[in-house]
Protein backbone atom coordinates (compact mmCIF):
# COMPACT_ATOMS: atom_id res chain seq x y z
CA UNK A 1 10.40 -9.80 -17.72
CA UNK A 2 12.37 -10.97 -14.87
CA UNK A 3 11.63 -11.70 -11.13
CA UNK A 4 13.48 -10.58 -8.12
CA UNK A 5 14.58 -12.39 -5.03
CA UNK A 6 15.93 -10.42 -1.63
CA UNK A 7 17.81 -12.64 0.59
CA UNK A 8 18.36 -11.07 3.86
CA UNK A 9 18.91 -7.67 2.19
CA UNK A 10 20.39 -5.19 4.83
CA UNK A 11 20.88 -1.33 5.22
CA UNK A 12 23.28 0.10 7.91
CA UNK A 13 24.42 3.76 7.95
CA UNK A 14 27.00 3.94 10.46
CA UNK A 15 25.92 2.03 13.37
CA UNK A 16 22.67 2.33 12.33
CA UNK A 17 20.62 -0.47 10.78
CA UNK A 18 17.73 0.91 8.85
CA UNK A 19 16.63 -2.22 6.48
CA UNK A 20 17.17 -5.18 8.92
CA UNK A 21 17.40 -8.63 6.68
CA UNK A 22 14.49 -8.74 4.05
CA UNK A 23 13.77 -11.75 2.20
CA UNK A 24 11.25 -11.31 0.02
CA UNK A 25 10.44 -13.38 -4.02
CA UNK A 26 8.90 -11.63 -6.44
CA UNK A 27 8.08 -13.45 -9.46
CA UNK A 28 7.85 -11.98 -13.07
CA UNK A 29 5.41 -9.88 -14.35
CA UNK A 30 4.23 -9.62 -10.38
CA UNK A 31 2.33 -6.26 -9.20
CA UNK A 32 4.26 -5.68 -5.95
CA UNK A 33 3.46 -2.70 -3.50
CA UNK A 34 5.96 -1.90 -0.86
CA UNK A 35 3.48 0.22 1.92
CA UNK A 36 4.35 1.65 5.36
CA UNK A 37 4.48 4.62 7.00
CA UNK A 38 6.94 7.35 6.65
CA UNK A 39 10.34 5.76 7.66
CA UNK A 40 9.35 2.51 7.45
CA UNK A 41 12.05 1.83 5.17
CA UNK A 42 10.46 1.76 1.56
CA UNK A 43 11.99 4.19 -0.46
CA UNK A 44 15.43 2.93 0.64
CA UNK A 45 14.64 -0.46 -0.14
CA UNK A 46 13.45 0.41 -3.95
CA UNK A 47 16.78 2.47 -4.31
CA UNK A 48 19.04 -0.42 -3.19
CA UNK A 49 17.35 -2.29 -5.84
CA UNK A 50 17.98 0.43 -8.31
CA UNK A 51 21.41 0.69 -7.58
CA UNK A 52 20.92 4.06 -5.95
CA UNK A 53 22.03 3.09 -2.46
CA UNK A 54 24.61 0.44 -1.87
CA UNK A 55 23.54 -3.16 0.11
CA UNK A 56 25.70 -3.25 3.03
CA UNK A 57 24.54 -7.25 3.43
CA UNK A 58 22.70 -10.01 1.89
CA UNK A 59 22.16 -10.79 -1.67
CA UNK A 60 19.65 -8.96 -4.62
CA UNK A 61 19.14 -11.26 -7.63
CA UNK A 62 17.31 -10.39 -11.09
CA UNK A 63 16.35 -12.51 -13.31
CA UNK A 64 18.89 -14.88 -11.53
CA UNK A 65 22.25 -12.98 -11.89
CA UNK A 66 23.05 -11.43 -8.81
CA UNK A 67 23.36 -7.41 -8.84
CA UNK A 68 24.82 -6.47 -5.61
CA UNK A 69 28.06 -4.64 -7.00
CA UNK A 70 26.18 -4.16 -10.89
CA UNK A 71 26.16 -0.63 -11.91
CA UNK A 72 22.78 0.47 -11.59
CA UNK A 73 22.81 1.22 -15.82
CA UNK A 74 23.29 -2.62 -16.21
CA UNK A 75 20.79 -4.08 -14.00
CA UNK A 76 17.65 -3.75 -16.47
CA UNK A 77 15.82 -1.68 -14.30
CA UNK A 78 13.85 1.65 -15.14
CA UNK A 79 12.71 3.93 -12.65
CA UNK A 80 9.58 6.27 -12.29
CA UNK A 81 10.17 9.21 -9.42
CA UNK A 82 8.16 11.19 -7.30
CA UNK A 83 9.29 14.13 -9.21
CA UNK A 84 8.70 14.05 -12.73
CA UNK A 85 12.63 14.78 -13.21
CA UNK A 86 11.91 16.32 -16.68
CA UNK A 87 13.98 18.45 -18.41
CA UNK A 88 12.23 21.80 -18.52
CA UNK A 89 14.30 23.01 -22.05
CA UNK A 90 13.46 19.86 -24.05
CA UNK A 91 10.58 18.34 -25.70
CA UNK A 92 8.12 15.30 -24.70
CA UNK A 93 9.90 13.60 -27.27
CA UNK A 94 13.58 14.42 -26.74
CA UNK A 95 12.56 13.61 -22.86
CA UNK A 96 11.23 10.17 -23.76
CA UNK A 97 14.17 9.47 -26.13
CA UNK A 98 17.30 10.99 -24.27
CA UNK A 99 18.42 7.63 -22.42
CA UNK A 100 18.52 6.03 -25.56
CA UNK A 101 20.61 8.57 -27.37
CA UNK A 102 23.01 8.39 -24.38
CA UNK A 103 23.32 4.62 -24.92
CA UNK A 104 24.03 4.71 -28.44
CA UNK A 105 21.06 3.37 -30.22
CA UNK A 106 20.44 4.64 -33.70
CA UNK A 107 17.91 7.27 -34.66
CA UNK A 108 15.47 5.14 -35.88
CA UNK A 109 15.21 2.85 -32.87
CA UNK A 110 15.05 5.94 -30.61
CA UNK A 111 11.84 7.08 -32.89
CA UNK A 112 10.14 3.34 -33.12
CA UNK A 113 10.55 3.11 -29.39
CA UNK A 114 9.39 6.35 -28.22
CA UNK A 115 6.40 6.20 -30.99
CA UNK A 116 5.70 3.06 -29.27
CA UNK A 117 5.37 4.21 -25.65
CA UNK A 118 3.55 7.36 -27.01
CA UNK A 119 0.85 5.33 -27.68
CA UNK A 120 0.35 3.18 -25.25
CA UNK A 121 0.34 6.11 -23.24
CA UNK A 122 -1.86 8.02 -25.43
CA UNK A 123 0.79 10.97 -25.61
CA UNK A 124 0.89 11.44 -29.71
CA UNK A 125 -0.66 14.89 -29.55
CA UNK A 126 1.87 16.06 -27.17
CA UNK A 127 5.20 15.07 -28.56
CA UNK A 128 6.22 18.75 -29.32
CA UNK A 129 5.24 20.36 -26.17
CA UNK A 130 8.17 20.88 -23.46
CA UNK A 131 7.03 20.32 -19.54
CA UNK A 132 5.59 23.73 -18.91
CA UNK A 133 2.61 23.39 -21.52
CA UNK A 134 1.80 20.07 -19.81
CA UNK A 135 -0.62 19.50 -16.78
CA UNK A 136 0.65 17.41 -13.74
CA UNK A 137 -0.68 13.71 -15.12
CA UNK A 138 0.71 14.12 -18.36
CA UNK A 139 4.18 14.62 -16.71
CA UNK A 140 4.03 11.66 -14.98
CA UNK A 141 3.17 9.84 -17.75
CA UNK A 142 6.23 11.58 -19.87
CA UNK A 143 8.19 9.70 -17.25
CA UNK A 144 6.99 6.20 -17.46
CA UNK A 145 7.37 6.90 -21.17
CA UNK A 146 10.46 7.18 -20.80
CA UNK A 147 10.76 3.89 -18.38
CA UNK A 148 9.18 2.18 -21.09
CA UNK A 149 11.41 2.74 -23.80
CA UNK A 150 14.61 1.54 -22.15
CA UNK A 151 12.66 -2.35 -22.25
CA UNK A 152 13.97 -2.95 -18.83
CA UNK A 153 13.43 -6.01 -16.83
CA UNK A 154 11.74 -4.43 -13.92
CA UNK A 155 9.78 -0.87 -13.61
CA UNK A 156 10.17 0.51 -9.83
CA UNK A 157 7.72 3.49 -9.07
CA UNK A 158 8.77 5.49 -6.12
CA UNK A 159 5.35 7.26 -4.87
CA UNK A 160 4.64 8.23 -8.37
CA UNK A 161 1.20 9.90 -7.45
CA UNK A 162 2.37 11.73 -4.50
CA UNK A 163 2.14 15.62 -6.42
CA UNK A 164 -1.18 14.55 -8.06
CA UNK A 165 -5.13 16.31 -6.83
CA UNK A 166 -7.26 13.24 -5.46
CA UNK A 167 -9.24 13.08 -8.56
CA UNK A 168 -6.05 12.41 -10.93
CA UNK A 169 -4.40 10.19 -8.56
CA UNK A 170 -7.74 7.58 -9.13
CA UNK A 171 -6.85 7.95 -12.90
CA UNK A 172 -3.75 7.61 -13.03
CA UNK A 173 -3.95 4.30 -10.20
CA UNK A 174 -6.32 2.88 -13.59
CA UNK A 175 -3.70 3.93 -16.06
CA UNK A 176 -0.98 2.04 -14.23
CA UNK A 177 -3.14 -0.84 -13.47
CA UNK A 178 -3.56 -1.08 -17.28
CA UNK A 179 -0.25 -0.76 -18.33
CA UNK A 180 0.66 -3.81 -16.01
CA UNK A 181 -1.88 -6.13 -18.44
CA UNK A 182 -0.41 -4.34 -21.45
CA UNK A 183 3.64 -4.96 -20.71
CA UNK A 184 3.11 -7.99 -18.85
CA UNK A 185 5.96 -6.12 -16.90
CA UNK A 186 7.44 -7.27 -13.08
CA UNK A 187 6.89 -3.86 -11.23
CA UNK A 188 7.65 -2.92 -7.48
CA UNK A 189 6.06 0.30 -6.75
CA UNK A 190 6.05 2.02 -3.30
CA UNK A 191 3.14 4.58 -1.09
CA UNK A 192 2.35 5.09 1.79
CA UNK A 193 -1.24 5.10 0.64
CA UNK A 194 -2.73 1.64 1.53
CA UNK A 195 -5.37 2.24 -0.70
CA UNK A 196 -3.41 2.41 -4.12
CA UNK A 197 -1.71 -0.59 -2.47
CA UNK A 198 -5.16 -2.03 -2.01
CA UNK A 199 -6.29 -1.57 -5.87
CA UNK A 200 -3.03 -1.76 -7.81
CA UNK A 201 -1.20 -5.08 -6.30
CA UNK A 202 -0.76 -8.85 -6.77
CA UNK A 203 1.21 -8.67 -3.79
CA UNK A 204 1.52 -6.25 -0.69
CA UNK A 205 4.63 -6.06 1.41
CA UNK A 206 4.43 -4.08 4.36
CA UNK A 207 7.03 -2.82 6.01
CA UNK A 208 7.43 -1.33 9.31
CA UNK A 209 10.78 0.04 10.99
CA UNK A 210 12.82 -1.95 8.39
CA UNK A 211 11.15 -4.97 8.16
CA UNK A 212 8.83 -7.23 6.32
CA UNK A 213 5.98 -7.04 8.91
CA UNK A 214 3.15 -9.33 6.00
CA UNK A 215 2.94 -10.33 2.43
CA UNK A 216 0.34 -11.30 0.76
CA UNK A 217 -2.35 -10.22 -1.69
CA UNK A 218 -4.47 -7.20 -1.11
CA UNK A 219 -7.43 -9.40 0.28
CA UNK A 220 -5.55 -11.76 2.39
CA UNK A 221 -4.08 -9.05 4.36
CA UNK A 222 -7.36 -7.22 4.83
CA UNK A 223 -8.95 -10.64 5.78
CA UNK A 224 -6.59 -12.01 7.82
CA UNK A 225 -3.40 -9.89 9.37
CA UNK A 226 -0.95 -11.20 11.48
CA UNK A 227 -0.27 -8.65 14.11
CA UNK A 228 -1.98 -5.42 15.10
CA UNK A 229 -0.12 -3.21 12.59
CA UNK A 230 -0.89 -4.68 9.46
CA UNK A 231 -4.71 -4.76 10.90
CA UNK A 232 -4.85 -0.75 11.11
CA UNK A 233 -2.53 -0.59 8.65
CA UNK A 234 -4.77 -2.20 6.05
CA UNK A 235 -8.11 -0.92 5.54
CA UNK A 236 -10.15 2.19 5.35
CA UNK A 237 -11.55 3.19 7.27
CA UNK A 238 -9.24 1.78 9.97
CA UNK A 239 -10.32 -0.66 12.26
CA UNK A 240 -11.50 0.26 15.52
CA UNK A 241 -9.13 -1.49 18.33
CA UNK A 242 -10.60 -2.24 22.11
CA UNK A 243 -9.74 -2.76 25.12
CA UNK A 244 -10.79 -6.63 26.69
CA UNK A 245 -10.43 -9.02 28.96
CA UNK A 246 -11.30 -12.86 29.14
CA UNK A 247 -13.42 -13.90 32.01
CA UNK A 248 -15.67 -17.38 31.90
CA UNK A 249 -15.35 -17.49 28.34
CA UNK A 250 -16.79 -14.18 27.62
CA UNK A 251 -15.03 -10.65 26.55
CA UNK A 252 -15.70 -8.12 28.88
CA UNK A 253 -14.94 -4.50 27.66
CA UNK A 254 -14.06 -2.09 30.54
CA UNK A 255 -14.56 0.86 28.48
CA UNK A 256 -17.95 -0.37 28.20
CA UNK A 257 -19.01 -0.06 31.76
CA UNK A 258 -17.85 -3.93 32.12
CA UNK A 259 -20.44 -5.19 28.62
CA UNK A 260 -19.57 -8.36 27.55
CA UNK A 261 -18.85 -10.18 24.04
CA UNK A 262 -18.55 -13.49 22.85
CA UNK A 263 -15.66 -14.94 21.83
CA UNK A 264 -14.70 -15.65 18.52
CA UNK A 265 -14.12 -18.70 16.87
CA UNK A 266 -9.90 -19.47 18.13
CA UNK A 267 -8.03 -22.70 17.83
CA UNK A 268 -7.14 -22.74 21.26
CA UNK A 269 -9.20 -20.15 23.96
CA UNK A 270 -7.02 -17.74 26.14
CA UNK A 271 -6.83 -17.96 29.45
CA UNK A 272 -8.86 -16.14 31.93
CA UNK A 273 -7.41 -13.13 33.16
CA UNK A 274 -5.82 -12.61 29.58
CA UNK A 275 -5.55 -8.91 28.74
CA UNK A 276 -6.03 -8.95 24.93
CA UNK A 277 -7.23 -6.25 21.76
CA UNK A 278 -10.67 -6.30 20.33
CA UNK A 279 -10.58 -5.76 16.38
CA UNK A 280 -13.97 -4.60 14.63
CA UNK A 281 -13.49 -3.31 11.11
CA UNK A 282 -16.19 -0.47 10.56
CA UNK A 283 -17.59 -2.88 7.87
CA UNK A 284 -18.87 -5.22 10.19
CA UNK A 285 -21.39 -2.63 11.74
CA UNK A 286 -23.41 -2.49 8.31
CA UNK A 287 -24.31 -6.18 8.70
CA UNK A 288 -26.11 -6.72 12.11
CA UNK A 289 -25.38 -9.78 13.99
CA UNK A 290 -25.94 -11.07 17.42
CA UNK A 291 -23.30 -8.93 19.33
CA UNK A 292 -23.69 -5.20 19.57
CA UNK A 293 -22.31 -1.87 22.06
CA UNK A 294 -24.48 0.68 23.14
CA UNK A 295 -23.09 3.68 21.49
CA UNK A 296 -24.03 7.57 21.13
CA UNK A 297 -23.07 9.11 17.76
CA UNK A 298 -21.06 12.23 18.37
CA UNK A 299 -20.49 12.65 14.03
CA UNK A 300 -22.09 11.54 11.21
CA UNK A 301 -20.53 11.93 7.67
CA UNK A 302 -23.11 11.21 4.81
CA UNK A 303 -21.36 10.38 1.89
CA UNK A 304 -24.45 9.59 -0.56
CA UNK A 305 -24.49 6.00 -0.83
CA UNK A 306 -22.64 5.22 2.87
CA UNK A 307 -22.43 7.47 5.53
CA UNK A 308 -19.44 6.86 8.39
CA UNK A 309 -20.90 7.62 11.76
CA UNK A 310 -18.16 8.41 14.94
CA UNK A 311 -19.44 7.33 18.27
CA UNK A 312 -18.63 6.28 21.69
CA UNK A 313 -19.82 4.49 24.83
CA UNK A 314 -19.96 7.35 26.74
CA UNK A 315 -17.92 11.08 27.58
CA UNK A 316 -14.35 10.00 27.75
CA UNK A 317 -14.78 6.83 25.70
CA UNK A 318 -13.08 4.98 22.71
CA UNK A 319 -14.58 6.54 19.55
CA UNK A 320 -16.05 4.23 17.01
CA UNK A 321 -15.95 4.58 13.31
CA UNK A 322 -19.36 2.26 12.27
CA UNK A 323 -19.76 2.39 8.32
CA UNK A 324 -23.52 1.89 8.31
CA UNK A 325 -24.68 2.11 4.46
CA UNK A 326 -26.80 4.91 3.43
CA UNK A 327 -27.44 5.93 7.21
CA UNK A 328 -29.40 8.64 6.14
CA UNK A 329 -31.52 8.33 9.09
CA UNK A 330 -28.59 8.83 11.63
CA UNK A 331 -27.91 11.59 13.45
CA UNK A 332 -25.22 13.36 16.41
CA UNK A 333 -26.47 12.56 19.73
CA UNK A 334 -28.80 9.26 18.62
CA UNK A 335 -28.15 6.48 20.71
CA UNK A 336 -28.29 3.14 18.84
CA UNK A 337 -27.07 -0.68 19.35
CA UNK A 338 -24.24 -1.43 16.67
CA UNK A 339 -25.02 -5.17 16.22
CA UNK A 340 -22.22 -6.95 14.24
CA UNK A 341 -21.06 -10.45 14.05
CA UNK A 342 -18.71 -11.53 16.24
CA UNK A 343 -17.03 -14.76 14.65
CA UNK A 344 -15.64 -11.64 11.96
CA UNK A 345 -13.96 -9.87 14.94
CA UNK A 346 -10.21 -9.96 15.47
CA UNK A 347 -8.11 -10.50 18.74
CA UNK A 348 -4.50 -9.85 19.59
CA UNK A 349 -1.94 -10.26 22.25
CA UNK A 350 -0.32 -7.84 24.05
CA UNK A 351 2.39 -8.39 22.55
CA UNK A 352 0.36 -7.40 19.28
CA UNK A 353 0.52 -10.57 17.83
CA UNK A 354 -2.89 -12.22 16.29
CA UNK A 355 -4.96 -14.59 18.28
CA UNK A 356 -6.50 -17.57 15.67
């Protein structure tokens, strides 16, 4: 399977620049999510790989030959929708097998092939059915059966789970995830859900008004983000973000009624003075620790094994999201010290940018 490189990739429409120079490898048989919120950019950035939208600047390469001006049928792509895009008067197997009757293959190649991604995808029993007799997962894996078939270089899923109940998106996130081992395939795959980004890729990018904002594996982003988007961008819950300021070497919180913090460990310490954004991930309230705020729970949400408790410093405050274990014994209108430890909290600039 073949990698990808973006060289300063750009989209204008009109006067209007909506991808704004992405450079970005991807290396074969890579598990790349493209995640951001609505607008960010994603969707038009998969389709300008597709060939769906034309590249107004920069250069796309796969598997080294360069694509910019390649007819979309040539560039050894296959792509998985949103919509299922089935059509409603044929079969599962006519479906799966109609590309490759366009493009001339014989009859028996068509049947070994679509026999082939049948069972990988565990679809034998429903080769006869048409769309209608099918539920929504077994569409959607009708259409990356017939991704499969066409052999391409690259797979691109554009929000593939979006029509899917909660409880089917999980299994299909573990069906994908195991057709990756199986094909050894290089897919790109794009959501706005940073949790399927979370559990399904080798590599995040995240994008943010048309540009690369991080990249980097799932872990590495939730560890250690560059800037204040990608830090409540990644995660969930979200992190909680503060208000602070730097005075004799300590953080003092004015939503706090002036309580002080610590400083984390930083390679060089800001100035006094400096107006900066405190970063606690509700994680780090599970673990105690020598630093803590006086808080009042306002919601609890028991969960079974966790419960996520919503709290402030007082009426008119920040509110909190602490995710404190079981919790069982927590309750609205407790009043409780949220010890966590400070060398795991986060700081960042006004200008957003992350203080290390």
């Amino acid at each position: 399977m073949g990698g990808l490189t973006l060289k300063d990739i750009r989209k204008t429409y009109g006067a209007v620049e909506v991808i704004k120079g992405v450079n970005l490898e991807i290396a074969p048989q890579e598990f790349v999510v493209f995640v951001g919120p609505s607008g960010c950019g994603k969707s038009t950035l998969l389709r300008m790989i597709a060939g769906l939208e034309e590249i107004s600047g920069g250069d796309l390469t796969i598997g080294g030959r360069r694509m910019n001006e390649v007819d979309a049928s040539q560039r050894g792509i296959a792509m998985v929708f949103q919509s299922y895009a089935l059509y409603p008067h044929m079969t599962v197997r006519e479906n799966m097998g109609l590309a490759l009757k366009f493009a001339g293959l014989p009859a028996s190649e068509i049947a070994r092939r679509v026999d082939t991604a049948a069972a990988i995808l565990g679809l034998q029993a429903l080769m006869d059915r048409r769309p209608r007799d099918l539920s929504g997962g077994q569409r959607q894996r009708v259409a990356i059966g017939r991704a499969i078939v066409r052999n391409p270089q690259v797979f691109l899923f554009d929000e593939p789970l979006s029509n899917l109940d909660a409880e089917l998106r999980v299994h299909m996130r573990i069906e994908i995830a195991r057709l990756h081992k199986e094909l050894k395939a290089t897919i790109i795959y794009v959501t706005h859900d940073q949790v399927e980004a979370m559990t399904l890729a080798d590599k995040i990018v995240v994008l943010r008004e048309g540009r690369v904002e991080q990249v980097g594996r799932p872990l590495d982003l939730y560890d250690d983000p560059d800037n204040l988007f990608v830090a409540g961008f990644i995660g969930s819950p979200k992190m909680n973000f503060l208000k602070a300021q730097v005075s004799g070497g300590r953080l003092v919180l004015p939503e706090f009624a002036g309580q002080t913090l610590p400083l984390p460990p930083l390679r060089s310490a800001p100035d006094d003075g400096a107006e900066l954004t405190l970063g606690l991930r509700p994680e780090l309230f599970r673990r105690g620790g020598e630093a803590g705020l006086e808080l009042m729970i306002e919601i609890v949400e028991h969960l079974g094994d966790e419960t996520f408790a919503y709290a402030t410093p007082g009426r008119g405050g920040p509110v909190l999201t602490l995710a404190m274990g079981e919790g069982r014994d927590l309750s609205p209108g407790q009043r409780l010290t949220a010890r966590f430890d400070a060398t795991r909290a986060m700081l960042f600039d006004t200008r957003g940018q992350r203080l290390r």
